[in-house]
Protein backbone atom coordinates (compact mmCIF):
# COMPACT_ATOMS: atom_id res chain seq x y z
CA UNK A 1 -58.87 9.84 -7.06
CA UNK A 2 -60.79 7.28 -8.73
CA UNK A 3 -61.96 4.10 -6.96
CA UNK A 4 -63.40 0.96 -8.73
CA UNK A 5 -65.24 -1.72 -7.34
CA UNK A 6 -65.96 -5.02 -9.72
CA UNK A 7 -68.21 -7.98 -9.35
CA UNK A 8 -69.43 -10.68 -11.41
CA UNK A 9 -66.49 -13.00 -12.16
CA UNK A 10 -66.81 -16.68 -11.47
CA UNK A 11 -66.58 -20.60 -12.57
CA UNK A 12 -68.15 -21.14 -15.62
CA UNK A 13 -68.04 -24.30 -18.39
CA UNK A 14 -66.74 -23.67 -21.57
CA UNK A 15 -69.48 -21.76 -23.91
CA UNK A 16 -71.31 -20.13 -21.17
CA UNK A 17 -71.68 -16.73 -20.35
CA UNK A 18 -70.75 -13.97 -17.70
CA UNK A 19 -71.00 -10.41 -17.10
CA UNK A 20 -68.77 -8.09 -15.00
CA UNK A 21 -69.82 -4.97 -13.99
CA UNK A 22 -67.86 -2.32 -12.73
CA UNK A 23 -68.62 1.00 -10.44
CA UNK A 24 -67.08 4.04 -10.41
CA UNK A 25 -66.81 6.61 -7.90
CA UNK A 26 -64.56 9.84 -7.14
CA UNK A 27 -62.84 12.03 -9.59
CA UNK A 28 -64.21 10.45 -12.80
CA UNK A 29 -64.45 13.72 -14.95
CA UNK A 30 -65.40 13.85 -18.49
CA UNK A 31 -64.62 12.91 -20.78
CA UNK A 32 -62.97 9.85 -19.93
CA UNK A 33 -62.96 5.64 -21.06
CA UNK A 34 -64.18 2.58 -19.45
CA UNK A 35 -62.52 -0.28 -20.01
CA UNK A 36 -61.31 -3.88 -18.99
CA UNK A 37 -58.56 -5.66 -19.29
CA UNK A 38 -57.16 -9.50 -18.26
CA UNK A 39 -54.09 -11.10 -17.06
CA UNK A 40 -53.92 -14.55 -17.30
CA UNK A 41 -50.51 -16.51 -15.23
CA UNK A 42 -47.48 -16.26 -16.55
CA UNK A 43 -48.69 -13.29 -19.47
CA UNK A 44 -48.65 -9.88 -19.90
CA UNK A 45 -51.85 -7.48 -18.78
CA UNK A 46 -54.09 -7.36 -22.50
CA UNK A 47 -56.67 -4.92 -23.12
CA UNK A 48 -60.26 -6.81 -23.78
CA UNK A 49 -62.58 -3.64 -24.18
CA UNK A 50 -62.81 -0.14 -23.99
CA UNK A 51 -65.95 2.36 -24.51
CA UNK A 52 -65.34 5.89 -24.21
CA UNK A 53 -67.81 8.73 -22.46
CA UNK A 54 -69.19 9.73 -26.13
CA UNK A 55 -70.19 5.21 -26.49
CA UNK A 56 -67.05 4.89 -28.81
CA UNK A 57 -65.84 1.09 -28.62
CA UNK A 58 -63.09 -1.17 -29.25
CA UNK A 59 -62.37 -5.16 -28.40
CA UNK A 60 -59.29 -7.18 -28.80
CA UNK A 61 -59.78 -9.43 -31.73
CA UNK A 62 -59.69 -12.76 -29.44
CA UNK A 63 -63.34 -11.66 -27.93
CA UNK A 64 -64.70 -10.01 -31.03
CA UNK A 65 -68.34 -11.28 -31.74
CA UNK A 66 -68.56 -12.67 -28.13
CA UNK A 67 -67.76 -10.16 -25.17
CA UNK A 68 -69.74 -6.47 -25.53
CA UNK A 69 -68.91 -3.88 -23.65
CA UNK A 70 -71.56 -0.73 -22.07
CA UNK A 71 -72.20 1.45 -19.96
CA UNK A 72 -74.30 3.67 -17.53
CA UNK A 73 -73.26 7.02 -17.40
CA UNK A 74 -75.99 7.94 -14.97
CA UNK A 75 -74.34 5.12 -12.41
CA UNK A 76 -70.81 5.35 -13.94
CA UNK A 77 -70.64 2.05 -14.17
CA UNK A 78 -69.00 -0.31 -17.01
CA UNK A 79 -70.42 -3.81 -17.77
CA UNK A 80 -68.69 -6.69 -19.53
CA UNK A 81 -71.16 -9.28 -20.78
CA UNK A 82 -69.06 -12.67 -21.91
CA UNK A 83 -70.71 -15.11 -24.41
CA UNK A 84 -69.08 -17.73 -25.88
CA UNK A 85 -66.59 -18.45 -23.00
CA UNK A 86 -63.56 -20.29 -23.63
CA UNK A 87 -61.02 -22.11 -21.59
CA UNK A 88 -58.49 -19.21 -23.00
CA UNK A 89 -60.69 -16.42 -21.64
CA UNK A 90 -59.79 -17.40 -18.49
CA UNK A 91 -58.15 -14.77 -16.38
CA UNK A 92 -58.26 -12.01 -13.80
CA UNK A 93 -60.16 -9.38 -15.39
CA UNK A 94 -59.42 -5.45 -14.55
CA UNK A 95 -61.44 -2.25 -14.93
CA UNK A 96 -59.75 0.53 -16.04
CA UNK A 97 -60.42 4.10 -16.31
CA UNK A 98 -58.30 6.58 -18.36
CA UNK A 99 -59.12 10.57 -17.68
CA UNK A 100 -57.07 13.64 -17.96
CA UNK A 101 -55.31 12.96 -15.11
CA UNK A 102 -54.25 9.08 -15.47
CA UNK A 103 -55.40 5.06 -15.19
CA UNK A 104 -57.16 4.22 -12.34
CA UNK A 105 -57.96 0.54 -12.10
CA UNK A 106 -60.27 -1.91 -9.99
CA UNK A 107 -58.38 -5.11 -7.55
CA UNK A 108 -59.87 -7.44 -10.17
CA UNK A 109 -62.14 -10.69 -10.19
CA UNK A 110 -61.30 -14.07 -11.38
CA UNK A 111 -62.72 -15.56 -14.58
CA UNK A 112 -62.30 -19.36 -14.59
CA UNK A 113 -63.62 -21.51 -17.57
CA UNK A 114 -63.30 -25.05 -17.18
CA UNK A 115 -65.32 -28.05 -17.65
């Protein structure tokens, strides 16, 4: 088993910036990816960001240029730093990991952008 525990979500005005981190613990195994993802009411989960255990990324092309993903493979933890926030972004975000054996993912934390 896998458990995931997330922090940094929040209230933020439009343009500013957050960043989620997310730490791993249990039956992580290697290699495996990081990732989050974000559900906003009323939509479908989406996939923001995923690095793998060799630093491979990829983003969704709505945060390209503004969200960047890492991570700490000492602390297997996952960070999300948000630039550029806008009103759209705003969502419950999810951390994910994929191994050999399945998806394991966090409760998630509520990003709110609003003026």
């Amino acid at each position: 088993q896998v458990q995931l525990v997330e922090s940094g979500g929040g209230l933020v005005q439009p343009g500013g910036s957050l960043r989620l981190s997310c730490a791993a613990s249990g039956s992580i195994f290697t290699p495996n990816a990081m990732g989050w993802s974000r559900q906003a009411p009323g939509k479908q989960r989406e996939l923001v960001a995923r690095i793998t255990s060799g630093g491979s990324t990829n983003y969704a092309d709505s945060v390209k240029g503004r969200f960047t993903i890492s991570r700490d493979n000492a602390k297997n933890t996952v960070y999300l730093q948000m630039n550029s926030l806008k009103p759209e972004d705003t969502a419950v975000y999810y951390c994910n990991v994929r191994n050999y054996r399945g998806d394991y993912w966090g409760q998630g934390t509520q990003v709110t952008v609003s003026s």
